[in-house]
N, C-alpha and C. Protein backbone atom coordinates (compact mmCIF):
# COMPACT_ATOMS: atom_id res chain seq x y z
N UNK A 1 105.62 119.67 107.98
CA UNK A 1 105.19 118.30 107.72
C UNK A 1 103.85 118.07 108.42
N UNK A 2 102.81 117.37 107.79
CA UNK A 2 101.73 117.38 108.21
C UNK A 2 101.80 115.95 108.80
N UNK A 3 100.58 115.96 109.63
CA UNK A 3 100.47 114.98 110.36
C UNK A 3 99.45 113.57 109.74
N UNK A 4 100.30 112.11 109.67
CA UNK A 4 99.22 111.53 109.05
C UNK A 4 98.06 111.44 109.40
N UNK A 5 97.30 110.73 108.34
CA UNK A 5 95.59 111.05 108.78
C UNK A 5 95.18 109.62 109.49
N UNK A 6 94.39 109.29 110.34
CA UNK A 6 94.26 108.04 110.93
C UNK A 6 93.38 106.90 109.61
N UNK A 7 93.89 106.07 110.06
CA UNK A 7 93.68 104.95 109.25
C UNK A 7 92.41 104.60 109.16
N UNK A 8 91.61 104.04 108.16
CA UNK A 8 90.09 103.68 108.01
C UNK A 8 90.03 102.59 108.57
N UNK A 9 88.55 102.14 109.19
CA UNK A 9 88.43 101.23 110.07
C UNK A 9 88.00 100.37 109.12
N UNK A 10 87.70 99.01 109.56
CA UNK A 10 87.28 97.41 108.44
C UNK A 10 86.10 98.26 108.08
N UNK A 11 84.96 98.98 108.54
CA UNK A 11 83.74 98.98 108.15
C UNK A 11 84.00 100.34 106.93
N UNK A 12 84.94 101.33 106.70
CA UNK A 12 85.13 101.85 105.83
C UNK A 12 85.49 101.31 104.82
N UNK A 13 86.39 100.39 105.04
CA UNK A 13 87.10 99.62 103.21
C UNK A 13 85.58 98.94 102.60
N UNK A 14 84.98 98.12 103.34
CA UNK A 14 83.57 97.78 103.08
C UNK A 14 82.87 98.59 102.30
N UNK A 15 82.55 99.58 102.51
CA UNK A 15 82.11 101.02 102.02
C UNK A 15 82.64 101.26 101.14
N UNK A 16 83.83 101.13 101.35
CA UNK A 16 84.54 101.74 100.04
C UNK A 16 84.26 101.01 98.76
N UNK A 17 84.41 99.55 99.05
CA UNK A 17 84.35 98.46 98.09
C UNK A 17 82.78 98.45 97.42
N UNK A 18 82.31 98.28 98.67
CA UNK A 18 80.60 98.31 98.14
C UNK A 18 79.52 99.37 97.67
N UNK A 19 80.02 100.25 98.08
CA UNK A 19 79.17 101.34 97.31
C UNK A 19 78.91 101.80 96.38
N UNK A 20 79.44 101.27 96.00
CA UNK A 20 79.20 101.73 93.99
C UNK A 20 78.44 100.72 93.32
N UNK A 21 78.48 99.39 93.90
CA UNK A 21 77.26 98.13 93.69
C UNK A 21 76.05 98.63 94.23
N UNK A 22 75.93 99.35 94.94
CA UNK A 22 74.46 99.59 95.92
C UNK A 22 73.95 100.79 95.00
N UNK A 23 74.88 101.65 94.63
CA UNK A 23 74.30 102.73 93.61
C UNK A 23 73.91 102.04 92.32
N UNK A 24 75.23 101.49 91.61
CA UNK A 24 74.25 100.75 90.05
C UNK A 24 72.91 99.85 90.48
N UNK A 25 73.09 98.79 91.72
CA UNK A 25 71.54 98.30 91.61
C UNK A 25 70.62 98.89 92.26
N UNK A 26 70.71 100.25 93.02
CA UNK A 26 69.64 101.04 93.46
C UNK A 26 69.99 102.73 93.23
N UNK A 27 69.65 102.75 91.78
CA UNK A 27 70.14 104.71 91.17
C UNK A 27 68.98 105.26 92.08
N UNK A 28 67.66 105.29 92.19
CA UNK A 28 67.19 105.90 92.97
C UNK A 28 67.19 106.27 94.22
N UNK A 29 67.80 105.33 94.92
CA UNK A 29 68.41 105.81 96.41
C UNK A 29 69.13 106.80 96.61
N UNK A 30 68.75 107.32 97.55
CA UNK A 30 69.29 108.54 98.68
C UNK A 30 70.59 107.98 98.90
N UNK A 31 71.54 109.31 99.38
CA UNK A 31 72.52 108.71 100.21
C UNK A 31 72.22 108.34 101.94
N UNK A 32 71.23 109.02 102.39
CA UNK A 32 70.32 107.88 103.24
C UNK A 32 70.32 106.54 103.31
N UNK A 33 69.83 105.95 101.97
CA UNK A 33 69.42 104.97 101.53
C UNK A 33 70.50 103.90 101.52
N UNK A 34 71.78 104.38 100.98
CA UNK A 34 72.57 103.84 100.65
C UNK A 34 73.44 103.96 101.59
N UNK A 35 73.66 104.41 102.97
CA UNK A 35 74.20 104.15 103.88
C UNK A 35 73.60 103.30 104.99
N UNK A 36 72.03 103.57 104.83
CA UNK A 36 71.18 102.41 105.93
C UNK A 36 71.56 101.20 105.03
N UNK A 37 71.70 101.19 104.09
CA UNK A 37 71.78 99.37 103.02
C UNK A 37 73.25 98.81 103.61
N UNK A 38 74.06 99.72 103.23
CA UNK A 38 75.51 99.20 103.85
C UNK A 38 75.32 99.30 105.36
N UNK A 39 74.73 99.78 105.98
CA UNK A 39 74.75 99.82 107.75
C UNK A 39 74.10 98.07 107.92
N UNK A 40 73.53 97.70 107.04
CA UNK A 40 72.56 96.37 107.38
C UNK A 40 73.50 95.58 106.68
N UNK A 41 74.30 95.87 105.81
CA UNK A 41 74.34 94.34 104.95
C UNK A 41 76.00 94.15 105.94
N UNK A 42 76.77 95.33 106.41
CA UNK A 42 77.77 95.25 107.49
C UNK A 42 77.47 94.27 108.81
N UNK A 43 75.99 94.57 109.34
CA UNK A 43 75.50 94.28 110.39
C UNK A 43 75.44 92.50 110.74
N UNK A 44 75.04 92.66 109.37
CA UNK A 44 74.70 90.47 108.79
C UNK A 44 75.54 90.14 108.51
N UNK A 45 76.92 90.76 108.35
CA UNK A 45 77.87 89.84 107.92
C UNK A 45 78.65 88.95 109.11
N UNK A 46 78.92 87.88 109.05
CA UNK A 46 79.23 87.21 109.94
C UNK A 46 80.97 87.38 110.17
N UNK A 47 81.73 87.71 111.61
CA UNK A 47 83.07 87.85 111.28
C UNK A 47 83.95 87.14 110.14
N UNK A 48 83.87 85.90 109.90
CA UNK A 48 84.19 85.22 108.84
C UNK A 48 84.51 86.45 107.27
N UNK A 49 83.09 86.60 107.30
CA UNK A 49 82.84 87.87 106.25
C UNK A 49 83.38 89.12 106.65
N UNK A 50 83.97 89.23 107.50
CA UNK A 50 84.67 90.60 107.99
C UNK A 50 85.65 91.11 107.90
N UNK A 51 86.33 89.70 108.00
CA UNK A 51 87.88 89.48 108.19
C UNK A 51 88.75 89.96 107.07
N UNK A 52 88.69 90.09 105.75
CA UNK A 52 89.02 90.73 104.98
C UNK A 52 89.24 91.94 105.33
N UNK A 53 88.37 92.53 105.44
CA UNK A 53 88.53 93.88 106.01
C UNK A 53 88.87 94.17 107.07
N UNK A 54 88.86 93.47 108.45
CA UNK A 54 89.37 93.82 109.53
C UNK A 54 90.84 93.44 108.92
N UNK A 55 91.53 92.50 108.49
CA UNK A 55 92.92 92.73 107.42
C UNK A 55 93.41 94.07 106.90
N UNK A 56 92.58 94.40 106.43
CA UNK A 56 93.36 95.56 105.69
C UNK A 56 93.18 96.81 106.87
N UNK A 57 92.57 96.72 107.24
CA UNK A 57 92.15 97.83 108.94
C UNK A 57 93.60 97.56 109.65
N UNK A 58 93.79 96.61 109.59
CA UNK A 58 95.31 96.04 110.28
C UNK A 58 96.44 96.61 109.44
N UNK A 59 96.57 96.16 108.21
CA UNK A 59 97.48 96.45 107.58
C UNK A 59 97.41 98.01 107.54
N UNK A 60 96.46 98.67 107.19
CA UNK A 60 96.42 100.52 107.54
C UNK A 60 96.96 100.75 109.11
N UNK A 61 96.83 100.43 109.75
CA UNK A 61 96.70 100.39 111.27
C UNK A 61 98.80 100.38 111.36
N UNK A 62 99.58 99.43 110.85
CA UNK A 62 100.51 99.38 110.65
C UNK A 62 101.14 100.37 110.15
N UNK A 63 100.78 100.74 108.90
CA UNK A 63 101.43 101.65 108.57
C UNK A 63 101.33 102.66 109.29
N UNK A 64 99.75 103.16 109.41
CA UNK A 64 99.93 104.59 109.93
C UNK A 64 100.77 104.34 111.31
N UNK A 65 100.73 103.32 111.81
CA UNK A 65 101.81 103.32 113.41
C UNK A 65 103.21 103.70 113.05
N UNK A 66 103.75 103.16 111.86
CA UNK A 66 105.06 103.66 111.43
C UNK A 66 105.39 105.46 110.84
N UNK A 67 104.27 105.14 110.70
CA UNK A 67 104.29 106.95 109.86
C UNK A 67 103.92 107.79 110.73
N UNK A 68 103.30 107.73 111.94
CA UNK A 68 103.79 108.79 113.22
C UNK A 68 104.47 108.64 113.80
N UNK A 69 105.16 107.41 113.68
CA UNK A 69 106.11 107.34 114.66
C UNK A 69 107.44 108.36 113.86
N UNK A 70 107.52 107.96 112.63
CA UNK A 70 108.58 109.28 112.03
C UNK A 70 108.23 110.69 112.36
N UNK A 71 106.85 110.71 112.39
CA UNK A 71 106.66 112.16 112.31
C UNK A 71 106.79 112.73 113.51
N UNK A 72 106.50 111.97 114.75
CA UNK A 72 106.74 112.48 115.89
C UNK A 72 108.23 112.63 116.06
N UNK A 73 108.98 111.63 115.37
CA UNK A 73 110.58 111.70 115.65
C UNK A 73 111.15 113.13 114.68
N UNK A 74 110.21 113.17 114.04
CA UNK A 74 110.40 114.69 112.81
C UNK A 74 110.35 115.96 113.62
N UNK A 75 109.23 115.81 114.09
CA UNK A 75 108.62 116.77 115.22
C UNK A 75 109.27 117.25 116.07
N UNK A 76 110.03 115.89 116.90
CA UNK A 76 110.96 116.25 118.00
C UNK A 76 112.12 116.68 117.59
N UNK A 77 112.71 116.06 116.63
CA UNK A 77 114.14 116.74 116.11
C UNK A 77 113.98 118.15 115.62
N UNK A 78 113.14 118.72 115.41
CA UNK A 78 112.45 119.97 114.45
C UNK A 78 112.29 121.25 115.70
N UNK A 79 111.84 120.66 116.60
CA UNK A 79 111.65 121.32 117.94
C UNK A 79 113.30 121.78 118.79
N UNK A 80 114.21 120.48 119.13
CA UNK A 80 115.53 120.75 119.35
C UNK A 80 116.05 121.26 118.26
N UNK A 81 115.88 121.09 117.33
CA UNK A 81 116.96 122.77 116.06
C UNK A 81 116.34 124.02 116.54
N UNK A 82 114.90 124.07 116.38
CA UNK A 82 115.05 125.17 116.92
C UNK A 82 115.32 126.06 117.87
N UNK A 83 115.14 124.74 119.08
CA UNK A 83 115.53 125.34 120.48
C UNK A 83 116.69 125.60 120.08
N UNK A 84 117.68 124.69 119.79
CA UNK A 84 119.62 125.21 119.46
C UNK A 84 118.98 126.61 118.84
N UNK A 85 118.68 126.71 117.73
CA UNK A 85 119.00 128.25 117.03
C UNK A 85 118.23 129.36 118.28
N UNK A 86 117.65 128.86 118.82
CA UNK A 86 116.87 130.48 119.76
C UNK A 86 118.41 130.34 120.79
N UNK A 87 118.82 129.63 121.39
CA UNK A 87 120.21 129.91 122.12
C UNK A 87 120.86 130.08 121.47
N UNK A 88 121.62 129.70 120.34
CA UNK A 88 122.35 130.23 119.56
C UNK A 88 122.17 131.88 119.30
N UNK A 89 121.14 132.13 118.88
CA UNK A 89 121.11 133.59 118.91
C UNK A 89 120.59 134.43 119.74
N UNK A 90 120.41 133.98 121.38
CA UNK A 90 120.10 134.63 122.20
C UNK A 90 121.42 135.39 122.31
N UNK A 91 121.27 137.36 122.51
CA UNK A 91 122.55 137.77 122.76
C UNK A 91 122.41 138.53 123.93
N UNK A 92 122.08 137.82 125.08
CA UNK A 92 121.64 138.09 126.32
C UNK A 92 121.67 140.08 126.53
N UNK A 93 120.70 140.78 125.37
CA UNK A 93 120.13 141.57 125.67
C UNK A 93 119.44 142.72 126.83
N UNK A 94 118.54 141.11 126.91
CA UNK A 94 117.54 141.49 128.03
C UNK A 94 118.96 141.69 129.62
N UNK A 95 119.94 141.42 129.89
CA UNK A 95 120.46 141.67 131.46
C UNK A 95 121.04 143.03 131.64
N UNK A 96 120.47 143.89 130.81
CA UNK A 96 120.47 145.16 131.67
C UNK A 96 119.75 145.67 131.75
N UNK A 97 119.33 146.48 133.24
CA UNK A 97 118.24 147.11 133.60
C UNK A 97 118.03 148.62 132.87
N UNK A 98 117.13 148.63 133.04
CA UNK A 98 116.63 150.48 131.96
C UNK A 98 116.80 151.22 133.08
N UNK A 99 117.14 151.22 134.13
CA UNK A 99 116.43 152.40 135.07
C UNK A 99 118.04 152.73 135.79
């Protein structure tokens, strides 16, 4: 089981949302270009304007807290089976000496 991936921060969903407006009204831009545009138009937005997205940063933030928390409980239960099976089939071998 893999481990979840950490959650995107408010200024990624932003990105996410907006970038494809910044490409149709500027096709000639770089991806340079189009990351300094979103680095500025992030910068001016007033928290008010943020909050949306710091929302869903939250709501990701939630989940992924629930979804390691299984996985660590996955992890740990996954770890004690196997410890049981290595005693289980330890057949104490190793207590005699060779010599």
């Amino acid at each position: 089981m893999e481990a979840p991936k950490r959650y995107p921060s408010a200024y990624l969903h932003f990105v996410k949302e907006k970038r494809q407006d910044i490409i149709r009204k500027h096709p000639e831009f770089k991806t340079t270009d189009i990351v300094k545009t979103l680095g500025t138009m992030w910068n001016n937005m007033s928290d008010d304007e943020k909050h949306v997205y710091v929302k869903l940063q939250e709501k990701d933030k939630q989940a992924y807290e629930k979804a390691i928390l299984l996985y660590n409980q996955s992890d740990i239960n996954a770890n004690i089976r196997m410890t049981n099976t290595h005693n289980r089939n330890d057949d104490d071998s190793d207590d005699y000496d060779a010599y």
